[in-house]
Protein backbone atom coordinates (compact mmCIF):
# COMPACT_ATOMS: atom_id res chain seq x y z
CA UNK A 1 1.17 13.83 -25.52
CA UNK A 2 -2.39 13.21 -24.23
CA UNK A 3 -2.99 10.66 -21.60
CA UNK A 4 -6.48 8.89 -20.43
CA UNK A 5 -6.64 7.48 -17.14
CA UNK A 6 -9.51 4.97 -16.93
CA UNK A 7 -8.97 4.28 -12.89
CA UNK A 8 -8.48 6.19 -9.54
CA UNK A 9 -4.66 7.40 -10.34
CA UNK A 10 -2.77 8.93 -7.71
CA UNK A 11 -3.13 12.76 -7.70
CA UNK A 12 0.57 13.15 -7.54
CA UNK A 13 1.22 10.94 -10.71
CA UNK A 14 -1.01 13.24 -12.67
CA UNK A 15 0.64 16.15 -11.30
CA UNK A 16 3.98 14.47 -12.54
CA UNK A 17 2.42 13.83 -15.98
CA UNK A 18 1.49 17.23 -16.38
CA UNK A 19 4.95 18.32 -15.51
CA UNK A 20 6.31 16.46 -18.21
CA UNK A 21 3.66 18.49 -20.65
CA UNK A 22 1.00 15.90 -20.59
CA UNK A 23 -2.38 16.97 -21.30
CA UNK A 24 -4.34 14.64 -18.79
CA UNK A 25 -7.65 12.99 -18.52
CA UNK A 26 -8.89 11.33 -15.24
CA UNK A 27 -11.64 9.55 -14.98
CA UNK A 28 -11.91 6.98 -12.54
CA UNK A 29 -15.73 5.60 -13.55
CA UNK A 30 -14.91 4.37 -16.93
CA UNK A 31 -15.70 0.83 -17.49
CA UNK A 32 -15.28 -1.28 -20.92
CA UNK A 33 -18.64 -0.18 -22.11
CA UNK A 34 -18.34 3.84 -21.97
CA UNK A 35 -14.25 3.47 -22.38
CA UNK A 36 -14.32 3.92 -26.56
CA UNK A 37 -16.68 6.92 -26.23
CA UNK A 38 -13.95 8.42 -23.91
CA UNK A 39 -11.31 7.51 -26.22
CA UNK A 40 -13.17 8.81 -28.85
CA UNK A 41 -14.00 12.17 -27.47
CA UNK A 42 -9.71 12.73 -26.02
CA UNK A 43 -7.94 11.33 -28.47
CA UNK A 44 -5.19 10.04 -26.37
CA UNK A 45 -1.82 8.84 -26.94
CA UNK A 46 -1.64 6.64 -24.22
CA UNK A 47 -3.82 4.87 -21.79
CA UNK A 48 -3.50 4.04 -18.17
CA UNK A 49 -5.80 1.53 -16.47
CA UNK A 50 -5.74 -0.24 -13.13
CA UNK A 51 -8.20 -3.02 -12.81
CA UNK A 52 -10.67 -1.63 -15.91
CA UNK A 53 -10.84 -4.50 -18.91
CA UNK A 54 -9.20 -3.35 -22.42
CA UNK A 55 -10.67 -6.08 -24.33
CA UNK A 56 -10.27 -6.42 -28.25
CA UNK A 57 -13.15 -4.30 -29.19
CA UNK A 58 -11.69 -1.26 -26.90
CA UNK A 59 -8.44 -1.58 -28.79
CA UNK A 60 -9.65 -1.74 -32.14
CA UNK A 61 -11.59 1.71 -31.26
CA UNK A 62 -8.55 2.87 -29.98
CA UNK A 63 -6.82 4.45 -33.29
CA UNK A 64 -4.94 7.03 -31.18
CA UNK A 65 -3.77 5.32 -28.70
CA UNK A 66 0.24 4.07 -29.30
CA UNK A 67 1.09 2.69 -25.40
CA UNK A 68 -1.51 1.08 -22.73
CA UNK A 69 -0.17 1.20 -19.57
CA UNK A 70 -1.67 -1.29 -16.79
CA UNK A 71 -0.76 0.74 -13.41
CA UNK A 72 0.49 -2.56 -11.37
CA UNK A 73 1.98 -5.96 -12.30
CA UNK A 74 -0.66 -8.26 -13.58
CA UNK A 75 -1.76 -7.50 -16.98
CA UNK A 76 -4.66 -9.87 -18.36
CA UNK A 77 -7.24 -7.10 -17.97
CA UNK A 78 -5.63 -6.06 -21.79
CA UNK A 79 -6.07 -8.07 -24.57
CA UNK A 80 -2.51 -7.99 -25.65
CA UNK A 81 -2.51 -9.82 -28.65
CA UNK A 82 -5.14 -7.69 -29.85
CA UNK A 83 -2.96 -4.76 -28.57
CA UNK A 84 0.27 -5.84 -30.72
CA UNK A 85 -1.49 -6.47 -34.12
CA UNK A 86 -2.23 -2.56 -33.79
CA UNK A 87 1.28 -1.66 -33.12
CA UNK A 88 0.39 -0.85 -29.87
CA UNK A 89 3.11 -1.56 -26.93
CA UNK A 90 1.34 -2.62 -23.40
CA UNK A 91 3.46 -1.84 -20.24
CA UNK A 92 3.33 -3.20 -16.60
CA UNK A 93 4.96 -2.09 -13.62
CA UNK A 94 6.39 -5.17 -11.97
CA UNK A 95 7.37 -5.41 -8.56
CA UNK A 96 5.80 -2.57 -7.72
CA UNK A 97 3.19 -3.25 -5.71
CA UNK A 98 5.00 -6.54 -4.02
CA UNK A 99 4.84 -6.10 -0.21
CA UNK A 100 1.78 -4.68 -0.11
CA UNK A 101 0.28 -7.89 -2.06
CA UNK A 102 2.57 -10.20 0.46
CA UNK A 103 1.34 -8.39 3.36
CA UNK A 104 -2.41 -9.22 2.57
CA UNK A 105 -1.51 -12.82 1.39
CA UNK A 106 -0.48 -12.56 5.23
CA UNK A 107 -3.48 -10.72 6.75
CA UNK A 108 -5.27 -13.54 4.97
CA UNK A 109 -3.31 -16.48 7.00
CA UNK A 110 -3.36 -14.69 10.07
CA UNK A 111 -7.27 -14.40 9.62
CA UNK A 112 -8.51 -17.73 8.67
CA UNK A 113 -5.79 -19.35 11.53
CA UNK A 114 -7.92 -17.21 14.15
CA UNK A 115 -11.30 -17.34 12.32
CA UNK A 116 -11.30 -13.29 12.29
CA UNK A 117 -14.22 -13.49 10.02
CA UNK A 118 -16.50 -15.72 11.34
CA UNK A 119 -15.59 -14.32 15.27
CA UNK A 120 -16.61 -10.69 13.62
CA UNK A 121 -19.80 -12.04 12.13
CA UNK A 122 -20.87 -13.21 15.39
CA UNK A 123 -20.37 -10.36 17.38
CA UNK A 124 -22.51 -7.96 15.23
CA UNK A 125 -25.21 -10.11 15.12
CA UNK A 126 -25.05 -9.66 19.14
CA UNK A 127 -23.75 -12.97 20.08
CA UNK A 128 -20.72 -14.15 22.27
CA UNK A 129 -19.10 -16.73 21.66
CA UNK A 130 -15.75 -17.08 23.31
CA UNK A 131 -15.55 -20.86 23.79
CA UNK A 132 -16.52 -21.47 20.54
CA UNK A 133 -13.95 -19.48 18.63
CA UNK A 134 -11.05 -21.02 21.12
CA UNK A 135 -9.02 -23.18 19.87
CA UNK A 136 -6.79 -21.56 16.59
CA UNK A 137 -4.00 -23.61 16.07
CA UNK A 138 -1.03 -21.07 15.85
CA UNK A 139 0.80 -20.29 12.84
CA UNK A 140 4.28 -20.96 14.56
CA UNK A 141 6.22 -24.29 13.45
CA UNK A 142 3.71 -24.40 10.54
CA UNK A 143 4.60 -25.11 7.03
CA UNK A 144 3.65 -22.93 4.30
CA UNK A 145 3.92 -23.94 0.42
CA UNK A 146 4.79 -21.12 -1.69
CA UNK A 147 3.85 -21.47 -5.27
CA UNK A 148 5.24 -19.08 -7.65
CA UNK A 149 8.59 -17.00 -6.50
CA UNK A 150 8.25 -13.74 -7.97
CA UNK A 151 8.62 -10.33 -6.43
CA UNK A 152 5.48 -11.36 -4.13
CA UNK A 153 6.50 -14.86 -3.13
CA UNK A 154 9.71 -13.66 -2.54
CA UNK A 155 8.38 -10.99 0.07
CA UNK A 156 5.79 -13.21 1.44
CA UNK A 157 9.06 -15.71 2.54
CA UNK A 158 10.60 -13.28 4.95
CA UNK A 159 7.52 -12.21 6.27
CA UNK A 160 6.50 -16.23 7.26
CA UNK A 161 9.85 -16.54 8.20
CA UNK A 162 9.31 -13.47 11.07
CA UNK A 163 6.26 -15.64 12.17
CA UNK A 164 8.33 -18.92 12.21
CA UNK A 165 6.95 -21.01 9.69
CA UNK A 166 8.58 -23.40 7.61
CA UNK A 167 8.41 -22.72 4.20
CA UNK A 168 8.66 -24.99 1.13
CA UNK A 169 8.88 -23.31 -2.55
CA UNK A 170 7.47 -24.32 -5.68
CA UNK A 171 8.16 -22.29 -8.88
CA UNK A 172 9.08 -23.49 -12.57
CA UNK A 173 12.34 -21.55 -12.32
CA UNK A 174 13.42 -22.47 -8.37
CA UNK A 175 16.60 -23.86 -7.69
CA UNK A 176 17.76 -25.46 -4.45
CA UNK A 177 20.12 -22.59 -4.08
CA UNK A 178 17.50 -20.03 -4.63
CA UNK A 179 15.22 -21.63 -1.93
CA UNK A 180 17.81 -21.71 0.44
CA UNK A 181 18.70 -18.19 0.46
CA UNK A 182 14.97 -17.68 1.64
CA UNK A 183 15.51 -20.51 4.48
CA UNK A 184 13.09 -22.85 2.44
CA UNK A 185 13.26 -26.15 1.06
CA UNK A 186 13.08 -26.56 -2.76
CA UNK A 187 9.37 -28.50 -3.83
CA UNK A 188 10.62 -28.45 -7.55
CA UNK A 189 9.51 -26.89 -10.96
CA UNK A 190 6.90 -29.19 -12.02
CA UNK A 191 3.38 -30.84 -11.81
CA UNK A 192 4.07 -34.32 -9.92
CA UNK A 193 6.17 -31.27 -7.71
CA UNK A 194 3.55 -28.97 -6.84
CA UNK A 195 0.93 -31.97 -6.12
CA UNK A 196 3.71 -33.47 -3.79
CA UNK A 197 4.57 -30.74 -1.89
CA UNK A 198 0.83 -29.95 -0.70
CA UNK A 199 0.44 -33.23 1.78
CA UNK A 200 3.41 -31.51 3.36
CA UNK A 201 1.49 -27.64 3.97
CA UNK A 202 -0.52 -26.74 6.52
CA UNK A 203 -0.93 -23.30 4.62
CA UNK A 204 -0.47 -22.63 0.21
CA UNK A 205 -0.49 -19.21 -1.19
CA UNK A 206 -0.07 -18.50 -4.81
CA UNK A 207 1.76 -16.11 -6.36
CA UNK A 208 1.89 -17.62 -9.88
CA UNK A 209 0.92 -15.14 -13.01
CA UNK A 210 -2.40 -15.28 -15.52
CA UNK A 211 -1.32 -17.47 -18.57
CA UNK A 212 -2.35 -20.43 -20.97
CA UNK A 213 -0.46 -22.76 -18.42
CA UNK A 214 -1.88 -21.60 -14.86
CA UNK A 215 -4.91 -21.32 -15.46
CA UNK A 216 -6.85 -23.56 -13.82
CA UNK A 217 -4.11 -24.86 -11.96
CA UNK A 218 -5.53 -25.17 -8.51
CA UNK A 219 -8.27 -27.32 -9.58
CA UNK A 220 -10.14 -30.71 -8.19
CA UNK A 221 -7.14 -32.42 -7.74
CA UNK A 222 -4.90 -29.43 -6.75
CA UNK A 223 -7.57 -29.65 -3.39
CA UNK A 224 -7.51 -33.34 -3.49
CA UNK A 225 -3.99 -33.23 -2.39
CA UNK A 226 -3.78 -30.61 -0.10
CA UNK A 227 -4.15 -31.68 3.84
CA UNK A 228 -7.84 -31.64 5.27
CA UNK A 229 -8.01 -28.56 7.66
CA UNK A 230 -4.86 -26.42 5.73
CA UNK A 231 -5.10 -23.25 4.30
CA UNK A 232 -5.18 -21.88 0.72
CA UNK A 233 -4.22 -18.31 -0.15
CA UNK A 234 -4.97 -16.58 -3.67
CA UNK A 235 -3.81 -13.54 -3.60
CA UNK A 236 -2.70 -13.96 -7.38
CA UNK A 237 -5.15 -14.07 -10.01
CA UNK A 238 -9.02 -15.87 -10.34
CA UNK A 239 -8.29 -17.87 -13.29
CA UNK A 240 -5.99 -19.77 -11.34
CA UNK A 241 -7.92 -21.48 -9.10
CA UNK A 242 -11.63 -23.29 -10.09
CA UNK A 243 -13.61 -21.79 -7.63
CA UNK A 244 -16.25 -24.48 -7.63
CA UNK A 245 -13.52 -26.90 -6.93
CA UNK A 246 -12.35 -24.84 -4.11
CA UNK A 247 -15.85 -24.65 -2.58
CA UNK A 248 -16.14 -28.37 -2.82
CA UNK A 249 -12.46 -28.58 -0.85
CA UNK A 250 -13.65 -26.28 1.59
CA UNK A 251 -16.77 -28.19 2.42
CA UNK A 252 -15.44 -31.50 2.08
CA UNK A 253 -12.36 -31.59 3.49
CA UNK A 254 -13.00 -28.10 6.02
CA UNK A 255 -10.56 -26.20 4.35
CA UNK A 256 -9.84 -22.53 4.62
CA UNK A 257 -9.69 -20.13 2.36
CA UNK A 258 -7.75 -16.57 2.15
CA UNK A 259 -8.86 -14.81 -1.41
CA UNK A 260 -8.66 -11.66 -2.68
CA UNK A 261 -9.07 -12.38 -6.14
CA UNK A 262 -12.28 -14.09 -8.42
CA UNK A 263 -12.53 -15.81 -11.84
CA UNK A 264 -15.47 -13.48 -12.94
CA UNK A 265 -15.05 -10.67 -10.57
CA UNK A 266 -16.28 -6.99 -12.42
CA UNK A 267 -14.13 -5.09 -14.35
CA UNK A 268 -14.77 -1.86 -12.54
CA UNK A 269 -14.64 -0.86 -9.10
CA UNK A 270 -18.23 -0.99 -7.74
CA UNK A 271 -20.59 -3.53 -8.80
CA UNK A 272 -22.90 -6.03 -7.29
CA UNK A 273 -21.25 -9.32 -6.82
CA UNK A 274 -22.23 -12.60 -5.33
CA UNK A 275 -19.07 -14.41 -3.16
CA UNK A 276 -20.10 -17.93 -2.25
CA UNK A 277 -16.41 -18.77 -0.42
CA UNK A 278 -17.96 -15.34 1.21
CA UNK A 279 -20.56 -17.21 3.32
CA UNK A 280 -18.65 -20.35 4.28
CA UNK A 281 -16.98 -20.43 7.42
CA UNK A 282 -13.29 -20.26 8.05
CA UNK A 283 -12.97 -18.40 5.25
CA UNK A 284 -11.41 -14.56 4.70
CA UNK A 285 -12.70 -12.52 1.54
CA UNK A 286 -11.13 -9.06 0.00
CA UNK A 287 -11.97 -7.31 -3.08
CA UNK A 288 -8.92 -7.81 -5.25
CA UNK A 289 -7.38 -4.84 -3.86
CA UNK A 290 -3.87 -6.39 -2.29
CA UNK A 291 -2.12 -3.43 -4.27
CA UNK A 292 -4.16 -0.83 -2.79
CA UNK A 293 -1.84 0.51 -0.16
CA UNK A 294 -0.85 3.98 -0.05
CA UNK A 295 3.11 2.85 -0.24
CA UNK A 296 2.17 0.18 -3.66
CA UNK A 297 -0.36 2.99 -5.02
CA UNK A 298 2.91 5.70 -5.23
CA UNK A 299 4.98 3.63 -6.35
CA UNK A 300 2.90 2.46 -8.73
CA UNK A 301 2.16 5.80 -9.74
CA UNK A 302 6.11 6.84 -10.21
CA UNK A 303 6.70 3.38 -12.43
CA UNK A 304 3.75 4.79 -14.41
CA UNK A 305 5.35 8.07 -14.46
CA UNK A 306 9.20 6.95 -15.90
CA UNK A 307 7.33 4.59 -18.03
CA UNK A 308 5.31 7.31 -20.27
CA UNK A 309 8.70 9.50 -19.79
CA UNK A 310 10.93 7.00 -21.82
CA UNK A 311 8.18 6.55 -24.09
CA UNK A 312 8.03 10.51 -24.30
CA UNK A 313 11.67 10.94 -24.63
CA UNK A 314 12.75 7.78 -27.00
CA UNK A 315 9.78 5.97 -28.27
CA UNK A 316 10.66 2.75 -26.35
CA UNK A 317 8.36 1.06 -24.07
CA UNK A 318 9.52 -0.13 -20.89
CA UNK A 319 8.58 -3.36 -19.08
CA UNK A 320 6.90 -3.89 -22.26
CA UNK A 321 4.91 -7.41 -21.83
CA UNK A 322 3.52 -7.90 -25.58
């Protein structure tokens, strides 16, 4: 079985594929445009990618491959559809990757409370401002709206729980029950939901997955609802949220921003990039890499692992998402 890995893969995972008589190729520079040449030249039987886009034209180059594997949860950097009218089965790793994702969404929230940022910026451009940064108002007795309770939200509870925050939960499938069990109040399952509960949050972080009915979700009058001065937390995915209508919140009604994640970020790992929610204050930036701890990355790397193993062993694809 030959296997192309189009992103950084951990070095033990490709140690493990070899073990199971893989004949590997890494290369961690590929992007969409020099990806079919590589596929190609190896032949492979399956494909692993990270954050590198598999659009339609990849997989119609792509006669070898049988199984793409996307080495984390989210998958819409694969054109799936495109994927399943060539018989070809696309595989996540859900869950995988959870707390570290949860633990940034938290980094985020700790940052814009205390303006970490901004007080950074200041000091290396040589200037002291301790008066001016004074003043964070505490995360403590805070509310936080959760919107979307997977694996992430989920983890992201008990974490603002250990900080004291109330927390209120919006997700199409919550239940009072299941709220409770996380010490949160249930916001409900639906639009008119979701808009109510954000008067009530000081702080909203979504954790919510790419498809035909999120995206766009957090959009002019998402903001319009949420409380001047809160906080808003993407850790999730940039076709979520309309940026421009999050720069316009953030301006007009001084509202923070935590994001890790952009609706036309690059599909490879270096690239030039312009961030405006970058240069406005109050606001905390990241490079969509909330699953890029050591701890997520292993895992990761062993879902990847049992995942081309059944596939090896029985033809079946697990986690299989198209």
């Amino acid at each position: 079985m030959k296997v192309l890995i189009a992103d950084k893969f951990e070095d033990f995972g490709i140690d493990a594929l070899k073990r199971l008589g893989c004949e590997v190729s890494s290369d961690p520079s590929l992007s969409p445009e020099t990806l079919i040449a590589a596929i190609s030249a190896f032949q492979p039987d399956i494909l692993i990618v990270r954050s590198t886009k598999v659009p339609a034209a990849v997989i119609d180059a792509a006669s070898s491959v049988k199984l793409i594997i996307r080495a984390g949860a989210g998958y819409d950097n694969i054109d799936c559809a495109a994927a399943a009218a060539r018989h070809i089965g696309v595989c996540n790793c859900p869950g995988m990757n959870a707390i570290a994702v949860a633990e940034l969404a938290m980094g985020h929230l700790i940052a814009c409370d205390r303006n970490l940022m901004d007080q950074k910026t200041a000091l290396m451009q040589g200037k002291w401002n301790k008066k001016g940064f004074a003043g964070a108002r505490g995360l403590k007795g805070s509310t936080l709206g959760i919107v979307g309770l997977g694996a992430i939200g989920k983890e992201l509870a008990k974490r603002a729980r250990a900080f004291d925050i109330n927390l209120i939960i919006w997700s199409r499938s919550i239940t009072p029950e299941a709220a409770a069990e996380l010490g949160a109040t249930c916001a409900g399952n639906d639009r008119a939901a979701l808009l109510n509960m954000l008067p009530q949050c000081d702080h909203v972080s979504i954790h919510v997955a790419s498809a035909p009915d999120t995206d766009g979700m957090c959009d002019e009058t998402f903001f319009a609802a949420m409380k001047p001065g809160s906080t808003f937390i993407n850790t999730a995915r940039g076709s979520v949220c309309d940026e421009q209508a999050l720069i316009d919140a953030i301006k007009a009604k001084n509202i923070r921003a935590g994001v890790d994640v952009y609706a036309h970020q690059p599909g490879t790992g270096e690239a030039d990039f312009t961030c405006e929610v970058a240069s406005l204050p109050g606001c905390s930036v990241s490079h969509h890499n909330g699953a890029s701890t050591d701890q997520a990355q292993r895992a990761v790397a062993e879902e990847t692992v049992r995942i081309v193993k059944q596939f090896m062993d029985s033809g079946e694809f697990l986690h299989r998402v198209n």
